[in-house]
Protein backbone atom coordinates (compact mmCIF):
# COMPACT_ATOMS: atom_id res chain seq x y z
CA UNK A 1 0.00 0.00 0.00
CA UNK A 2 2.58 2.81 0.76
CA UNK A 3 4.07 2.56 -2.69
CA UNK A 4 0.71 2.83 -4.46
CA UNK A 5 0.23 5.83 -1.86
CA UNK A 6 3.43 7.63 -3.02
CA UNK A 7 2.90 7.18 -6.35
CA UNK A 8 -0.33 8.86 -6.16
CA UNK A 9 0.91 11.60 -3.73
CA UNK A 10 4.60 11.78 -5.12
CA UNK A 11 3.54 11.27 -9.26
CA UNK A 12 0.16 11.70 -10.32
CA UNK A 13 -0.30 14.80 -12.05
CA UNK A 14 -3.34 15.53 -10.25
CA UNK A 15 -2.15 15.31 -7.08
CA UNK A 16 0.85 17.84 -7.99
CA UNK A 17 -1.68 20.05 -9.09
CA UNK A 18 -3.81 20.29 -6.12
CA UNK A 19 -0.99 20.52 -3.57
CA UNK A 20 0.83 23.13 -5.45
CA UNK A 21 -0.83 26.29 -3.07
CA UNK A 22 0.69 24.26 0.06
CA UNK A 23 3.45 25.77 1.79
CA UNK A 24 6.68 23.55 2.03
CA UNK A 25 7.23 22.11 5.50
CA UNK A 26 3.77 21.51 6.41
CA UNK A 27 2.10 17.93 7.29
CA UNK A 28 -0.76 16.45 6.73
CA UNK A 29 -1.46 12.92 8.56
CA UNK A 30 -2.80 10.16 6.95
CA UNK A 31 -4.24 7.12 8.73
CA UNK A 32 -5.02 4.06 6.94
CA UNK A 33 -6.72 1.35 9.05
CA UNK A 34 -7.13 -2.16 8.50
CA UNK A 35 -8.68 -4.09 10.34
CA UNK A 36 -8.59 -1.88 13.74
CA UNK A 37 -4.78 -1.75 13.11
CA UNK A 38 -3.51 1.98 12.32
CA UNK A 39 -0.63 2.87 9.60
CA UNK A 40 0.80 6.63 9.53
CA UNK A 41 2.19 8.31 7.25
CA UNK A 42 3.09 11.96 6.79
CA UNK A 43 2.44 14.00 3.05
CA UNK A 44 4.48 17.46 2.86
CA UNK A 45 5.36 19.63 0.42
CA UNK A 46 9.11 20.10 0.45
CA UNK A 47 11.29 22.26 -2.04
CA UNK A 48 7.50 22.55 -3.97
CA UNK A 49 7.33 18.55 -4.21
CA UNK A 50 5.47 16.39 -2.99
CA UNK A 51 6.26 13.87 -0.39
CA UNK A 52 5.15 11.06 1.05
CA UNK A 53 6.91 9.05 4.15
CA UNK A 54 5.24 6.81 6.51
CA UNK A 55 5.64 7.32 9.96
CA UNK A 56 4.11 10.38 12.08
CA UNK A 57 4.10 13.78 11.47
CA UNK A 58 5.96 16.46 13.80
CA UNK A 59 3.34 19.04 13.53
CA UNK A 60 0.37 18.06 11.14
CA UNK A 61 -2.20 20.76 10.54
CA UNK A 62 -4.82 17.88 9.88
CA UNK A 63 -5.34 14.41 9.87
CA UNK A 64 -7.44 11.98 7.46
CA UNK A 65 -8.70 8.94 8.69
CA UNK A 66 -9.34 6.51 5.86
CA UNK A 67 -10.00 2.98 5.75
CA UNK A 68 -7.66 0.28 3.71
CA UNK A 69 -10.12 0.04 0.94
CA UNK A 70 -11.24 3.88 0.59
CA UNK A 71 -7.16 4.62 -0.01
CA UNK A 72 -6.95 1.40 -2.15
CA UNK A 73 -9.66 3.14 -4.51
CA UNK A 74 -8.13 6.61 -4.41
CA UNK A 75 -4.81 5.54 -5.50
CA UNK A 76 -6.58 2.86 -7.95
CA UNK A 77 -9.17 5.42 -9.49
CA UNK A 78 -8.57 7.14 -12.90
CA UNK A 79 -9.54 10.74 -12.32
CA UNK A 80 -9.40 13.36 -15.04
CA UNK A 81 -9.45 16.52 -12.90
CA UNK A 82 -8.46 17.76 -9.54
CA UNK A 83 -11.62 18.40 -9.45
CA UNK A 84 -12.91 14.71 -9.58
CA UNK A 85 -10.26 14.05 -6.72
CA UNK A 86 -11.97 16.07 -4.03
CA UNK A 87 -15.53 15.25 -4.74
CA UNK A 88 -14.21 11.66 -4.53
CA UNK A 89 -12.88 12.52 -1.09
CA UNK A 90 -16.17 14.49 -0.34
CA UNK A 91 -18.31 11.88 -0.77
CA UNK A 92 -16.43 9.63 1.32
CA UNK A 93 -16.25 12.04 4.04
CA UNK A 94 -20.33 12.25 4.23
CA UNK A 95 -20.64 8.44 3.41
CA UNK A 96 -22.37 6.37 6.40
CA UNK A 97 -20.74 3.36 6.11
CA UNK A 98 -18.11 2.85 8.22
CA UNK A 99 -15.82 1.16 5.92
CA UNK A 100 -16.08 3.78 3.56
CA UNK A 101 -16.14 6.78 5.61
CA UNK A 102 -12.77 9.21 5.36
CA UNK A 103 -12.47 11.19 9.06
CA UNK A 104 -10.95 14.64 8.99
CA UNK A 105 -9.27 16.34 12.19
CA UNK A 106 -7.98 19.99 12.34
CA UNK A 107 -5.31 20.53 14.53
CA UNK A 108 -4.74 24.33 13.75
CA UNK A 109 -6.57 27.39 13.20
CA UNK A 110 -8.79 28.81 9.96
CA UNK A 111 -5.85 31.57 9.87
CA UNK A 112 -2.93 28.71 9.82
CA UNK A 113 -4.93 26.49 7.04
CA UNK A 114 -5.21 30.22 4.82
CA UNK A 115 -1.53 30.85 4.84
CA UNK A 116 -0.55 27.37 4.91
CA UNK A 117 -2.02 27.39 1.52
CA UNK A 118 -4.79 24.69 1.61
CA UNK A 119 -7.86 26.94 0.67
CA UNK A 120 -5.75 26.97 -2.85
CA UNK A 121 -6.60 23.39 -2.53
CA UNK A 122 -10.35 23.84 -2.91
CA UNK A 123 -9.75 25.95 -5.12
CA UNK A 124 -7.78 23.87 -8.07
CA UNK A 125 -11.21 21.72 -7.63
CA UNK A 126 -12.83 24.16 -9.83
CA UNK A 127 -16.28 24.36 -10.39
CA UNK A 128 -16.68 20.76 -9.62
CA UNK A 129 -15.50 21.31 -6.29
CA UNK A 130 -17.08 24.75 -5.78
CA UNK A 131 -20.46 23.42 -7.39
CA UNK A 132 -20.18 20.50 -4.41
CA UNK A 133 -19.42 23.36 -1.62
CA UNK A 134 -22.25 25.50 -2.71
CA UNK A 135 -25.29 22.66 -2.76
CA UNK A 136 -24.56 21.97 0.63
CA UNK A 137 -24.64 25.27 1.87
CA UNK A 138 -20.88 26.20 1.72
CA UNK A 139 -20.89 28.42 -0.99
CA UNK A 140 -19.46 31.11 1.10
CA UNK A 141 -16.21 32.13 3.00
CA UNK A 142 -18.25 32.88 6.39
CA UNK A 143 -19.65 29.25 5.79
CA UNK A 144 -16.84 27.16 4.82
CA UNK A 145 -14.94 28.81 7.49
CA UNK A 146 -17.38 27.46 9.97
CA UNK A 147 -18.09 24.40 8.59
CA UNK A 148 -13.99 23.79 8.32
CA UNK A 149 -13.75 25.36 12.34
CA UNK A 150 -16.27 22.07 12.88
CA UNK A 151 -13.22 19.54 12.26
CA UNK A 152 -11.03 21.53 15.06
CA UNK A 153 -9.91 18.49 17.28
């Protein structure tokens, strides 16, 4: 699994393209369980690349819970925009099963996620991704901000 991961993270075109707003030097955590059993492993952006190392981050401003098959599909998946990619994720993160559900956790504050770089995230979505935001009542900065300040753990 990690070298599907880092090939997705580390190559995919996509993936390069959505992370390219993200400051170097900050973390993201991402948990993969299987079967109750937890594997970390830390994405970053350093010198404007992406990585991908497994272990646990020093600092991560967030933290995505997904289960073994959810991150098995991801990396698996042919998307053809960025766009695609987060509705993906979206969709998994309001799924009620379980075993499909992706968890987010914010460790740090609206003002660290804006100049960390990650609202540039949502924002190489596109319309797809602003389209999503909008139906479900997030088609504003006031509400996004407190719909993100919701995943604060």
């Amino acid at each position: 699994m990690e070298s599907e991961l880092r090939a997705f993270f580390e190559k995919n075109s996509l993936a390069q393209q959505a992370a390219q707003s993200i400051k170097n030097g900050r973390e993201i955590q991402l948990v993969i369980t299987t079967d109750g059993k937890e594997s970390s492993y830390v994405f970053s952006r350093e010198k404007n690349t992406n990585t991908l190392r497994e272990g646990k981050p020093q600092n991560p401003d967030l933290t995505f819970f997904l289960p073994k098959p959810v991150a098995e599909e991801l990396v698996a998946k042919k998307f053809n925009t960025v766009g695609q990619v987060g509705l993906h994720i979206f969709e998994k993160m309001l799924c009620n099963d379980p075993n499909q559900k992706v968890r987010a956790k914010l460790h740090v504050g609206i003002l660290s996620l804006m100049t960390g770089g990650y609202l540039g995230v949502l924002t190489a979505g596109g319309a797809d991704v602003a389209k999503f935001l909008a139906t479900r009542g997030l088609g504003n900065m006031g509400k996004l901000k407190d719909a993100i300040s919701k995943m604060r753990g």
